[in-house]
N, C-alpha and C. Protein backbone atom coordinates (compact mmCIF):
# COMPACT_ATOMS: atom_id res chain seq x y z
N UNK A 1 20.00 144.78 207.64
CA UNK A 1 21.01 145.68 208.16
C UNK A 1 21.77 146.27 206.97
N UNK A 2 22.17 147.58 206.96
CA UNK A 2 22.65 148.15 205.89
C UNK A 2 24.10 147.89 205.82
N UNK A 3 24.50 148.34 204.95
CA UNK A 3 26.44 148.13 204.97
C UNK A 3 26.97 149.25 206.00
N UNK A 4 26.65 150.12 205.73
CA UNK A 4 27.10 151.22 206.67
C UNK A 4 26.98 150.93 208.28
N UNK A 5 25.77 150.40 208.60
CA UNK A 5 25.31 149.57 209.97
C UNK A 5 26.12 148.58 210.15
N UNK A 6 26.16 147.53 209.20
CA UNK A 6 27.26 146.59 209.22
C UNK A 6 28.95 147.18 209.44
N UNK A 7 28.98 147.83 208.85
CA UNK A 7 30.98 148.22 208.99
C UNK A 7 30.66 149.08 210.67
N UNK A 8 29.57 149.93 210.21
CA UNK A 8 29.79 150.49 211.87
C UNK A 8 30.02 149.48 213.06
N UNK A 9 29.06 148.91 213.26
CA UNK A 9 29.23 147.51 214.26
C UNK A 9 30.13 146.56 214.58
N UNK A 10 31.36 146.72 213.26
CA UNK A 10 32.25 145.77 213.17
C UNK A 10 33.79 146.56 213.68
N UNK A 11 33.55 148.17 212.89
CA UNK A 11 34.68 148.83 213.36
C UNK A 11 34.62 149.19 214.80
N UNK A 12 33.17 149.67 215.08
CA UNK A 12 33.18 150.35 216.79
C UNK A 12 33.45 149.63 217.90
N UNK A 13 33.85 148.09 217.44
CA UNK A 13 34.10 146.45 218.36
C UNK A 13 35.97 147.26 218.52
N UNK A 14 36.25 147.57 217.47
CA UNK A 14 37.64 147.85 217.27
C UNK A 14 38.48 148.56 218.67
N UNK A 15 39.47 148.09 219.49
CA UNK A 15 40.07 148.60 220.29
C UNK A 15 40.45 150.38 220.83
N UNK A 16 40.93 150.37 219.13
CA UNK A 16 41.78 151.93 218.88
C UNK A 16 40.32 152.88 218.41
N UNK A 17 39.10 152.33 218.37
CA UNK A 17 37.65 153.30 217.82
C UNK A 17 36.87 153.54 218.95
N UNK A 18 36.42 154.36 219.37
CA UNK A 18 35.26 154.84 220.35
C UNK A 18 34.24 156.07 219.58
N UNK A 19 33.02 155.66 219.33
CA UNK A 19 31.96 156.84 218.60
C UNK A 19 31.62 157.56 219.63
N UNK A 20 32.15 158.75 218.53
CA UNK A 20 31.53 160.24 219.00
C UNK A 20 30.85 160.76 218.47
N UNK A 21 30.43 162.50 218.32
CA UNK A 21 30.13 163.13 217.68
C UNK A 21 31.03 163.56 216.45
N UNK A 22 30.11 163.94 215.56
CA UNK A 22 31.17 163.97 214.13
C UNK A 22 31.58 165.58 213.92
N UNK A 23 32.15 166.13 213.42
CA UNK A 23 32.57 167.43 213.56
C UNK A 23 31.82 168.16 212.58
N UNK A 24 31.61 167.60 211.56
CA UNK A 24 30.98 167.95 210.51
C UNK A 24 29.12 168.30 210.88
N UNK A 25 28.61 167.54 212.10
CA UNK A 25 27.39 167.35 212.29
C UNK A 25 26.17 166.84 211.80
N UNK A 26 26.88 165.72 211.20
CA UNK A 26 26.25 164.64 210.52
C UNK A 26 26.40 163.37 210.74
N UNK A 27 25.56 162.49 211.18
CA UNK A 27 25.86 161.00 210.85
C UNK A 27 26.10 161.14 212.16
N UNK A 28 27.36 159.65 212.44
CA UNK A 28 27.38 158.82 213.11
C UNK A 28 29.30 158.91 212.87
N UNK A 29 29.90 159.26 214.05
CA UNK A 29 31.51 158.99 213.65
C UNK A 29 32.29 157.83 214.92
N UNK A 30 33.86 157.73 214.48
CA UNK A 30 34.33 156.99 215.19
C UNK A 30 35.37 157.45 214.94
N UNK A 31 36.14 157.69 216.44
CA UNK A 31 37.51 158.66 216.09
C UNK A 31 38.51 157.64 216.78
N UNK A 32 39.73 157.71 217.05
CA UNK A 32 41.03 157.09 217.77
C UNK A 32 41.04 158.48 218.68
N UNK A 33 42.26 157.77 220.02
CA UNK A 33 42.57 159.07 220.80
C UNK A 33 43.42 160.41 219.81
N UNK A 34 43.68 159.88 218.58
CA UNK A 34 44.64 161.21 218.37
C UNK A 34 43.24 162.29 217.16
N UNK A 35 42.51 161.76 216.60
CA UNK A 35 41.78 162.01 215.44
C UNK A 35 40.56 161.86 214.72
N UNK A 36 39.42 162.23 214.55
CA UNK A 36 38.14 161.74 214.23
C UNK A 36 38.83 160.50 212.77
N UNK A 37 38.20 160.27 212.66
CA UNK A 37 38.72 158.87 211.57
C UNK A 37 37.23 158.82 210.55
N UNK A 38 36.12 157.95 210.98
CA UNK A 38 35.24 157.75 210.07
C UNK A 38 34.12 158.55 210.98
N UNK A 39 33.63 159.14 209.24
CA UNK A 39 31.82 159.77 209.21
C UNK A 39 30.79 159.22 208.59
N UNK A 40 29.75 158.10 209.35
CA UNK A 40 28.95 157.56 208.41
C UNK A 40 27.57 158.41 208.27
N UNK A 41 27.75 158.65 206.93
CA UNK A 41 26.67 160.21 206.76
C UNK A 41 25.56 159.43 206.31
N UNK A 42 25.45 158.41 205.71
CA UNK A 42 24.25 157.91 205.17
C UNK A 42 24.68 156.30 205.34
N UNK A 43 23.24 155.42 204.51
CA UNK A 43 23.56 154.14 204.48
C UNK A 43 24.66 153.49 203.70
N UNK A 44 24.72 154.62 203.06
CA UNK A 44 25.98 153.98 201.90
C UNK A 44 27.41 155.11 201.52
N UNK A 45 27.15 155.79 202.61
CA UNK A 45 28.38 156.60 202.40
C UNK A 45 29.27 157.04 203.81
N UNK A 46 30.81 156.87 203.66
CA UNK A 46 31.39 157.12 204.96
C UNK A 46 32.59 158.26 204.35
N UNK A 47 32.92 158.73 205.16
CA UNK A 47 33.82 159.83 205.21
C UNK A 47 35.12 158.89 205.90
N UNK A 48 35.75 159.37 205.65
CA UNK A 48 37.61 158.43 206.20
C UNK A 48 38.39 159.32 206.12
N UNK A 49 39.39 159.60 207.14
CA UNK A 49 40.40 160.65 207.21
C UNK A 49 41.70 160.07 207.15
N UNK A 50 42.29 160.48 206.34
CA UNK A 50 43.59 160.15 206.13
C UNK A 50 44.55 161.05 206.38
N UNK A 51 45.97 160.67 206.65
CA UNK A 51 47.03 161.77 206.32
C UNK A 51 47.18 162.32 205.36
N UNK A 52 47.92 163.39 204.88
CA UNK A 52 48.14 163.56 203.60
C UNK A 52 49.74 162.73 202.80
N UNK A 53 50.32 162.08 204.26
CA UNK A 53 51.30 160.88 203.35
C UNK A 53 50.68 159.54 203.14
N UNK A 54 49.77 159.60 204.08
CA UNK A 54 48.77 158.17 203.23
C UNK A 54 48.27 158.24 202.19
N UNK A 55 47.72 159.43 201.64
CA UNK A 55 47.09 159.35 200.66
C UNK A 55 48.00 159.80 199.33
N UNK A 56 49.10 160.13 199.71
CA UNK A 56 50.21 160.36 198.15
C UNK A 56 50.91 158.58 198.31
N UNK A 57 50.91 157.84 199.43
CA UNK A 57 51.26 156.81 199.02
C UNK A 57 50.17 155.97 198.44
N UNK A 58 49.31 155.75 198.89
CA UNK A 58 48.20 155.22 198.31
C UNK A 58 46.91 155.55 197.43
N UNK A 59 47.50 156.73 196.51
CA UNK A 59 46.97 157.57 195.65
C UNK A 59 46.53 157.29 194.03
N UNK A 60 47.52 156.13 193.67
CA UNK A 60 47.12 155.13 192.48
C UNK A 60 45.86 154.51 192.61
N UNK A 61 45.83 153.90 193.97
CA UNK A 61 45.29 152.18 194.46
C UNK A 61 43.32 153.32 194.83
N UNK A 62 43.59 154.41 195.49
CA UNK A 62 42.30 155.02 195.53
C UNK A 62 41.61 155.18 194.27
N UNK A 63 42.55 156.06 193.62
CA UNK A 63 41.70 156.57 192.78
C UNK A 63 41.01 155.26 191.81
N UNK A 64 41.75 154.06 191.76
CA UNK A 64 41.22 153.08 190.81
C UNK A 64 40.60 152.50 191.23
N UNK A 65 39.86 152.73 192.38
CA UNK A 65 38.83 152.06 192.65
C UNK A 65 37.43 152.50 192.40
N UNK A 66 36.55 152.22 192.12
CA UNK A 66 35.18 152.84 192.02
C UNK A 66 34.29 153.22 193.01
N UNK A 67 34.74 152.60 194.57
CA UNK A 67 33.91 152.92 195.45
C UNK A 67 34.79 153.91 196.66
N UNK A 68 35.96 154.71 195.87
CA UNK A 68 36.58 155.79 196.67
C UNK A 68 36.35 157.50 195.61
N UNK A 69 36.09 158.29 196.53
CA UNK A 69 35.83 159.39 195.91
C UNK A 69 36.90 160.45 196.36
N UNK A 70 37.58 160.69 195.75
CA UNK A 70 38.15 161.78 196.14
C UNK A 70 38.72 163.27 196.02
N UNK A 71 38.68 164.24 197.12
CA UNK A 71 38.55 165.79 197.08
C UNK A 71 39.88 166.17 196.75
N UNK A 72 39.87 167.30 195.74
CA UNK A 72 41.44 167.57 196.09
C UNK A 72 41.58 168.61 197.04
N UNK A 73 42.68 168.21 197.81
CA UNK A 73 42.93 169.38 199.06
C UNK A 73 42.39 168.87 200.22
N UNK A 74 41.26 167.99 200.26
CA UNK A 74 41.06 167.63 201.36
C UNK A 74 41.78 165.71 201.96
N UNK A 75 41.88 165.72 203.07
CA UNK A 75 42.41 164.63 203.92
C UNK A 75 41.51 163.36 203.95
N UNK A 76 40.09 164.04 203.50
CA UNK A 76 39.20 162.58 203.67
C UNK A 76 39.07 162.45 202.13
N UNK A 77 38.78 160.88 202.15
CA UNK A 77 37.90 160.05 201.00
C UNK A 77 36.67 159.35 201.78
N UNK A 78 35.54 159.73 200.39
CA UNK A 78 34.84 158.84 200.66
C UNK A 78 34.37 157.76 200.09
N UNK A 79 34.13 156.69 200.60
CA UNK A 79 33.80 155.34 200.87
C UNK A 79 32.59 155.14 200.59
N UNK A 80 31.98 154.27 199.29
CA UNK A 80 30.16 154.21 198.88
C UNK A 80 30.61 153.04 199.48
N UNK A 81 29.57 152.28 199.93
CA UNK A 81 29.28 151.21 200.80
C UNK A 81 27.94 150.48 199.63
N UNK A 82 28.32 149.65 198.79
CA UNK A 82 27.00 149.30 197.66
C UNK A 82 27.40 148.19 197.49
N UNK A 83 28.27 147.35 197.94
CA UNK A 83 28.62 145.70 197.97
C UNK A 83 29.58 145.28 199.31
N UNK A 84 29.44 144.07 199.98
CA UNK A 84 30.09 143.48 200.93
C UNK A 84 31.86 143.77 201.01
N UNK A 85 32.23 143.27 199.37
CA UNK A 85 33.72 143.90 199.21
C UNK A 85 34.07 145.01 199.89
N UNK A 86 33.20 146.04 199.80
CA UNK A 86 33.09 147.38 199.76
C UNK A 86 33.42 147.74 201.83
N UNK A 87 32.83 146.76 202.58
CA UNK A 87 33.06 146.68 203.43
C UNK A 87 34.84 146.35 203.80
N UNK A 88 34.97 145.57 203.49
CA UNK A 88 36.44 144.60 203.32
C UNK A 88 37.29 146.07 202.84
N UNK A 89 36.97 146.80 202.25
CA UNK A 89 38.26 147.94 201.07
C UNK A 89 38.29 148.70 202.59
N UNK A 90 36.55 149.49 203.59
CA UNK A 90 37.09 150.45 204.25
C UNK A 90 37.16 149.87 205.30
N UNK A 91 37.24 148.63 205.91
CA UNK A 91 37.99 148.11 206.83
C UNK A 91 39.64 148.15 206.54
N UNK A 92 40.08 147.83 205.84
CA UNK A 92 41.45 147.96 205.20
C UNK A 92 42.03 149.35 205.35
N UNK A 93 41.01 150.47 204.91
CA UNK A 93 41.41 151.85 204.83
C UNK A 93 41.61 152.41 206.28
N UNK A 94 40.56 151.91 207.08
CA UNK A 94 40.35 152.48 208.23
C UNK A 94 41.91 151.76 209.18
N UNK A 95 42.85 150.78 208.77
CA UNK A 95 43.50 150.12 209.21
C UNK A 95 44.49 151.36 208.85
N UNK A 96 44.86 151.59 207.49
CA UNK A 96 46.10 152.63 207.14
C UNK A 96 45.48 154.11 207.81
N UNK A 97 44.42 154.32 208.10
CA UNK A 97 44.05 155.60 208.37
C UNK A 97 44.31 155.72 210.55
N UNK A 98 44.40 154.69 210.65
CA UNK A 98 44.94 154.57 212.45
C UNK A 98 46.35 154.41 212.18
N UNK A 99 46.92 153.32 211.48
CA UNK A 99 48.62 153.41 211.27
C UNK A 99 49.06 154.99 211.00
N UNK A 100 48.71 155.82 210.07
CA UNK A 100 49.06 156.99 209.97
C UNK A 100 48.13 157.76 210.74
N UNK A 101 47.69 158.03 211.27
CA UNK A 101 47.63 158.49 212.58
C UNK A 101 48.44 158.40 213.66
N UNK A 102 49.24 157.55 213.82
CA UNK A 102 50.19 156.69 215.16
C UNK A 102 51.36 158.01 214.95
N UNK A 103 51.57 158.44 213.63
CA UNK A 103 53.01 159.13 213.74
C UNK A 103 52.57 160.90 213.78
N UNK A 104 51.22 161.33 214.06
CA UNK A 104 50.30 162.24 214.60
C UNK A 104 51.14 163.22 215.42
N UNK A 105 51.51 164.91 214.90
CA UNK A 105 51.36 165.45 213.70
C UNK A 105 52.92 164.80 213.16
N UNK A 106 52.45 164.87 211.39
CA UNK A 106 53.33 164.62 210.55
C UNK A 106 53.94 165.91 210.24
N UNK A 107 55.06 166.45 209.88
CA UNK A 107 54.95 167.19 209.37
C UNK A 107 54.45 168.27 208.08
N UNK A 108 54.39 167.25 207.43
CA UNK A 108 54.06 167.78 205.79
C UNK A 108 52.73 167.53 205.82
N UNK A 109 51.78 167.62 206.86
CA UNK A 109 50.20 167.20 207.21
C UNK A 109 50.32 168.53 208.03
N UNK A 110 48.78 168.95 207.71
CA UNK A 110 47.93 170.25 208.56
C UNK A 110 46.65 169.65 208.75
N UNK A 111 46.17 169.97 209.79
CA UNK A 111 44.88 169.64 210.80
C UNK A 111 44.03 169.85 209.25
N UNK A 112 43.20 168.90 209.20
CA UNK A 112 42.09 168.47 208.12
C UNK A 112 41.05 169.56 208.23
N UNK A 113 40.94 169.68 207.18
CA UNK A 113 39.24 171.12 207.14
C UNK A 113 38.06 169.82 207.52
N UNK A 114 36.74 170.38 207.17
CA UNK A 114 35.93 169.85 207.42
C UNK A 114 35.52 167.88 206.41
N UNK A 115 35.23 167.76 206.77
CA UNK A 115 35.07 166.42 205.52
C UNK A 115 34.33 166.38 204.63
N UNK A 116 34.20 165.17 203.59
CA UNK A 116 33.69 165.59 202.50
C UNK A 116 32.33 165.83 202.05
N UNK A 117 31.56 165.55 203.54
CA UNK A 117 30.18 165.67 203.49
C UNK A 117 29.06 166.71 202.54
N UNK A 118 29.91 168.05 203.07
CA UNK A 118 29.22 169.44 202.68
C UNK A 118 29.89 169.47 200.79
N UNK A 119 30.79 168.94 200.67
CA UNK A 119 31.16 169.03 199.30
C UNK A 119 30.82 168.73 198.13
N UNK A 120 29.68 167.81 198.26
CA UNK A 120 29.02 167.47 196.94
C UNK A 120 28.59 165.93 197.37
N UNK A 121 27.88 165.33 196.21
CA UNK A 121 27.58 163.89 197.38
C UNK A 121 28.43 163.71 196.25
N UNK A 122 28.50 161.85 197.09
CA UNK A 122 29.19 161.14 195.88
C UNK A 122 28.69 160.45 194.94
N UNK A 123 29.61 160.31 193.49
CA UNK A 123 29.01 159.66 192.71
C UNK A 123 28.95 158.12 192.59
N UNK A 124 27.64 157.78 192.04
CA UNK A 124 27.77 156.09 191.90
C UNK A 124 28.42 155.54 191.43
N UNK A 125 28.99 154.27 191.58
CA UNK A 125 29.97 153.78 191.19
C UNK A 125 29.86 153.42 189.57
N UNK A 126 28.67 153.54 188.69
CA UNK A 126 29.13 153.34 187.68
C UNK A 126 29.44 154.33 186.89
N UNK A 127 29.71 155.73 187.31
CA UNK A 127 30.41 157.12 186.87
C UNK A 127 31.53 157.50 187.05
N UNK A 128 31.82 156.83 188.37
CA UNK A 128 32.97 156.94 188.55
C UNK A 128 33.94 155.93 188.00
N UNK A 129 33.53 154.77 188.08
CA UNK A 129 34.37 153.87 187.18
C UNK A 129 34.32 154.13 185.70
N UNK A 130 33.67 155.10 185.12
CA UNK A 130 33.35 154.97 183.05
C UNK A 130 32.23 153.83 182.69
N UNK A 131 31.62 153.02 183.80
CA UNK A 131 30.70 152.28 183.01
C UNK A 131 29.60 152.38 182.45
């Protein structure tokens, strides 16, 4: 079973998740009643939608990680799925990405463009970290 199969199976158990169609028209998603949330486009890559005050608060803690990629301007990060941890980080994310959702619309937030799918893939984690 892949990681991506694995987190899917574990998040779509989740109360506040029901899979839909993804907007983007790719993959496999799982939205809350207010917001599409996650896009699993491949085995090892997910799309995650955030606010844009989630992500200026938690904008250090992303970027230093190696298995978050992120667009500027856009609302999603994505999530490489290439170790178990890796599961554990977007379970965590997907937790702040329903909390900020709850206060849905924010003000200083505008409805998300498309996700980061069409934008380039992502890079492996040892490019993105400098190793």
């Amino acid at each position: 079973m892949t990681l991506a199969l694995r987190a899917m199976t574990q998040l779509a158990a989740w109360p506040d998740l029901s899979e839909a169609r993804p907007g983007c028209g790719t993959g496999r998603a799982l939205r809350s009643d207010r917001a599409e949330i996650l896009h699993f486009h491949s085995d090892h890559e997910v799309d995650l939608h955030l606010t844009a005050r989630a992500i200026r608060r938690y904008e250090d803690h992303l970027r230093s990680t190696g298995a978050v990629r992120m667009v500027p301007g856009s609302r999603w990060v994505t999530v490489r799925l290439e170790v178990d941890s890796d599961i554990h980080l977007l379970l965590t994310l997907v937790s702040v990405a329903l909390q900020s959702h709850q206060a849905w619309p924010v003000p200083d937030d505008s409805v998300p463009a498309d996700c980061n799918e069409h934008r380039g893939a992502a890079l492996p984690r040892t490019i993105l970290s400098g190793s």
